[in-house]
C-alpha atoms as a PDB file:
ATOM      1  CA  UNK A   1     -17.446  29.600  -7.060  1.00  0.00           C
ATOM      2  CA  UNK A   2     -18.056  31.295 -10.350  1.00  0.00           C
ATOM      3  CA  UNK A   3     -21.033  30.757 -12.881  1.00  0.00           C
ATOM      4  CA  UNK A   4     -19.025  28.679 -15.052  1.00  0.00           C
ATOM      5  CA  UNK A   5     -18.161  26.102 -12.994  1.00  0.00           C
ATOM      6  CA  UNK A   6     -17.816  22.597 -15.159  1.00  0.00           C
ATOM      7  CA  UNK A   7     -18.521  19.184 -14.954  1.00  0.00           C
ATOM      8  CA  UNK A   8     -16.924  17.706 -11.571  1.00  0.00           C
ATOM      9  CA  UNK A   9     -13.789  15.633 -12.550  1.00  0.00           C
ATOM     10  CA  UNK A  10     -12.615  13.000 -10.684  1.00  0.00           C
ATOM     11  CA  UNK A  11      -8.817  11.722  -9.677  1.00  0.00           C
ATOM     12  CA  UNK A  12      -6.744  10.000  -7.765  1.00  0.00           C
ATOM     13  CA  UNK A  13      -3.988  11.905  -6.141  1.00  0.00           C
ATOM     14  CA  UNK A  14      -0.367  10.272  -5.038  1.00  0.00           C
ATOM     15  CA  UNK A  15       1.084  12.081  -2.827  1.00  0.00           C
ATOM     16  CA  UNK A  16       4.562  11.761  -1.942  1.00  0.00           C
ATOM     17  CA  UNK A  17       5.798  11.520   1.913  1.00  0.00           C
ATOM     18  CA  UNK A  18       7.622  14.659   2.116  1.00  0.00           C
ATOM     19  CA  UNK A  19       4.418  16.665   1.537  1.00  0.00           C
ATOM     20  CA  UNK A  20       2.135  14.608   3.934  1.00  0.00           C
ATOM     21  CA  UNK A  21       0.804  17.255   6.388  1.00  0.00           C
ATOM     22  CA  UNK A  22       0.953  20.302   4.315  1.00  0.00           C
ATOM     23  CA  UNK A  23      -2.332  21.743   3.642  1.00  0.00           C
ATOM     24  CA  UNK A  24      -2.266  20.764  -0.305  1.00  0.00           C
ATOM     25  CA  UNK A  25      -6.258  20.644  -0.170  1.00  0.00           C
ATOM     26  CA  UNK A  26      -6.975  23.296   1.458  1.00  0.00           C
ATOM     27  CA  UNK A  27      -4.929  25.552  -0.977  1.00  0.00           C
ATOM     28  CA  UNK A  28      -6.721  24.289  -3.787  1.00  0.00           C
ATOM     29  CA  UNK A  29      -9.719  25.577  -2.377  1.00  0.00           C
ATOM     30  CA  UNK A  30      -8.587  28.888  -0.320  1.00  0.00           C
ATOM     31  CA  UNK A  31      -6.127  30.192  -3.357  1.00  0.00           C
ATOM     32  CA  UNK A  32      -7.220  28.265  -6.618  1.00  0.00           C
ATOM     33  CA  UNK A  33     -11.110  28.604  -6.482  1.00  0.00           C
ATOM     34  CA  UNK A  34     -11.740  24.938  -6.949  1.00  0.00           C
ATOM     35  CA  UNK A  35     -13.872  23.010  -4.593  1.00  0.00           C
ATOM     36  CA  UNK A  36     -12.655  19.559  -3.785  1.00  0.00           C
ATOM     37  CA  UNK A  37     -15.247  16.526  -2.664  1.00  0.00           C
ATOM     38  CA  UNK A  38     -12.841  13.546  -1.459  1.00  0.00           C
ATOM     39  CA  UNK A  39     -14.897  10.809  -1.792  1.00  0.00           C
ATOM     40  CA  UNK A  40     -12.038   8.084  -0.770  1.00  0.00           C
ATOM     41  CA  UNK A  41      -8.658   7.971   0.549  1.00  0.00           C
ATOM     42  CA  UNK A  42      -5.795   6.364   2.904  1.00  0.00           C
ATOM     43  CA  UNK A  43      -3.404   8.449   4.510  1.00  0.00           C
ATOM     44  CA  UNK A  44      -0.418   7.041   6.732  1.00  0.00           C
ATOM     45  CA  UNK A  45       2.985   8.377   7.925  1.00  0.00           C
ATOM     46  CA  UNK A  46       4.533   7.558   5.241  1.00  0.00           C
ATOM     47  CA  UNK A  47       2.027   7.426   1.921  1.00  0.00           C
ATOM     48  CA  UNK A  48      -1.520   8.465   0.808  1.00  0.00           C
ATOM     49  CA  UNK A  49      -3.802   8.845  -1.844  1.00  0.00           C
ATOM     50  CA  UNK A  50      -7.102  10.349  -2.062  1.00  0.00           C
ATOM     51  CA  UNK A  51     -10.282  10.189  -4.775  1.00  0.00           C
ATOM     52  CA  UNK A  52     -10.961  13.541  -5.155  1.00  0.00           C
ATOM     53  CA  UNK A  53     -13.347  15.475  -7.497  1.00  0.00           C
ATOM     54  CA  UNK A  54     -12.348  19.082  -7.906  1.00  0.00           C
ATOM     55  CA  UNK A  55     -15.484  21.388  -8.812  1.00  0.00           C
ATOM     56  CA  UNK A  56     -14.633  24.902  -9.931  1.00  0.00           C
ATOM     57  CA  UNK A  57     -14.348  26.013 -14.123  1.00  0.00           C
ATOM     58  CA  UNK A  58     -11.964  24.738 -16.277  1.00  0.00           C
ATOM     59  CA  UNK A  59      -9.231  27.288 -16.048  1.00  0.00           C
ATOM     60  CA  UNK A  60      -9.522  26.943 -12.634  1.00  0.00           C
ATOM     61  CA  UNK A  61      -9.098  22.819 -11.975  1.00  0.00           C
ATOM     62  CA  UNK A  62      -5.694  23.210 -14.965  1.00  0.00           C
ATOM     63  CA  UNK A  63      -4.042  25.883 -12.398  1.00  0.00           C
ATOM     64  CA  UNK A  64      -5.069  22.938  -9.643  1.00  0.00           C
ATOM     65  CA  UNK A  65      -3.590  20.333 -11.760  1.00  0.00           C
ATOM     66  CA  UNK A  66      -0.198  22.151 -12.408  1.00  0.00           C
ATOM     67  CA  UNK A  67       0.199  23.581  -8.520  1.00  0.00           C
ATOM     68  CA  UNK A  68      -0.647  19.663  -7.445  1.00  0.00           C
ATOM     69  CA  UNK A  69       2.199  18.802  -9.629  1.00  0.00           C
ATOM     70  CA  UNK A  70       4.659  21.014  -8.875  1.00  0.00           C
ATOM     71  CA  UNK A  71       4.010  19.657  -5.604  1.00  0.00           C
ATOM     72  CA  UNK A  72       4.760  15.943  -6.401  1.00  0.00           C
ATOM     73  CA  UNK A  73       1.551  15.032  -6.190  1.00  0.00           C
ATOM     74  CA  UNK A  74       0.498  12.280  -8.878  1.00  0.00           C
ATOM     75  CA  UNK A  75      -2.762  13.210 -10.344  1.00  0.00           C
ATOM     76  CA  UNK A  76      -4.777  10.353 -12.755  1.00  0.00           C
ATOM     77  CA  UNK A  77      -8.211  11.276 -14.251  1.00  0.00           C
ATOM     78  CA  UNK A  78     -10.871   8.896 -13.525  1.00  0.00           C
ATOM     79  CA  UNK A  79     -14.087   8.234 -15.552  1.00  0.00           C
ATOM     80  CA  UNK A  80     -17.156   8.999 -14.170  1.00  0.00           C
END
């Protein structure tokens, strides 16, 4: 991580069936620099969701954002 990591920020994540099993999290982390803490989630065959806080600077959690939705993935910021 770099020295000007920010504020954690917190969402939930849709993501869409087609995508369940790809390593979407692990990307974020491995090629993106952010950290993610999942704090909550379901996952099934067929739908999940996860509560995720992505750690990392600012730049870095927008180029998160924008892969996670070009990969269907519905992102909403939570407070907190």
């Amino acid at each position: 991580m770099t020295k000007d990591a920010s504020k954690p920020a917190r969402f939930k994540m849709t993501f869409p069936e087609k995508i369940i099993g790809e390593p979407i999290i692990y990307k974020l982390s491995h090629d993106l620099d952010v950290a993610p803490n999942i704090l909550r989630g379901r996952i099934t065959e067929k739908s999940a969701w996860l509560e995720v806080e992505l750690i990392g600077s600012a730049k870095n959690v927008e180029k998160a954002l924008k892969y996670l939705q070009e990969r269907g993935v519905t992102t909403q910021k939570l407070d907190g």
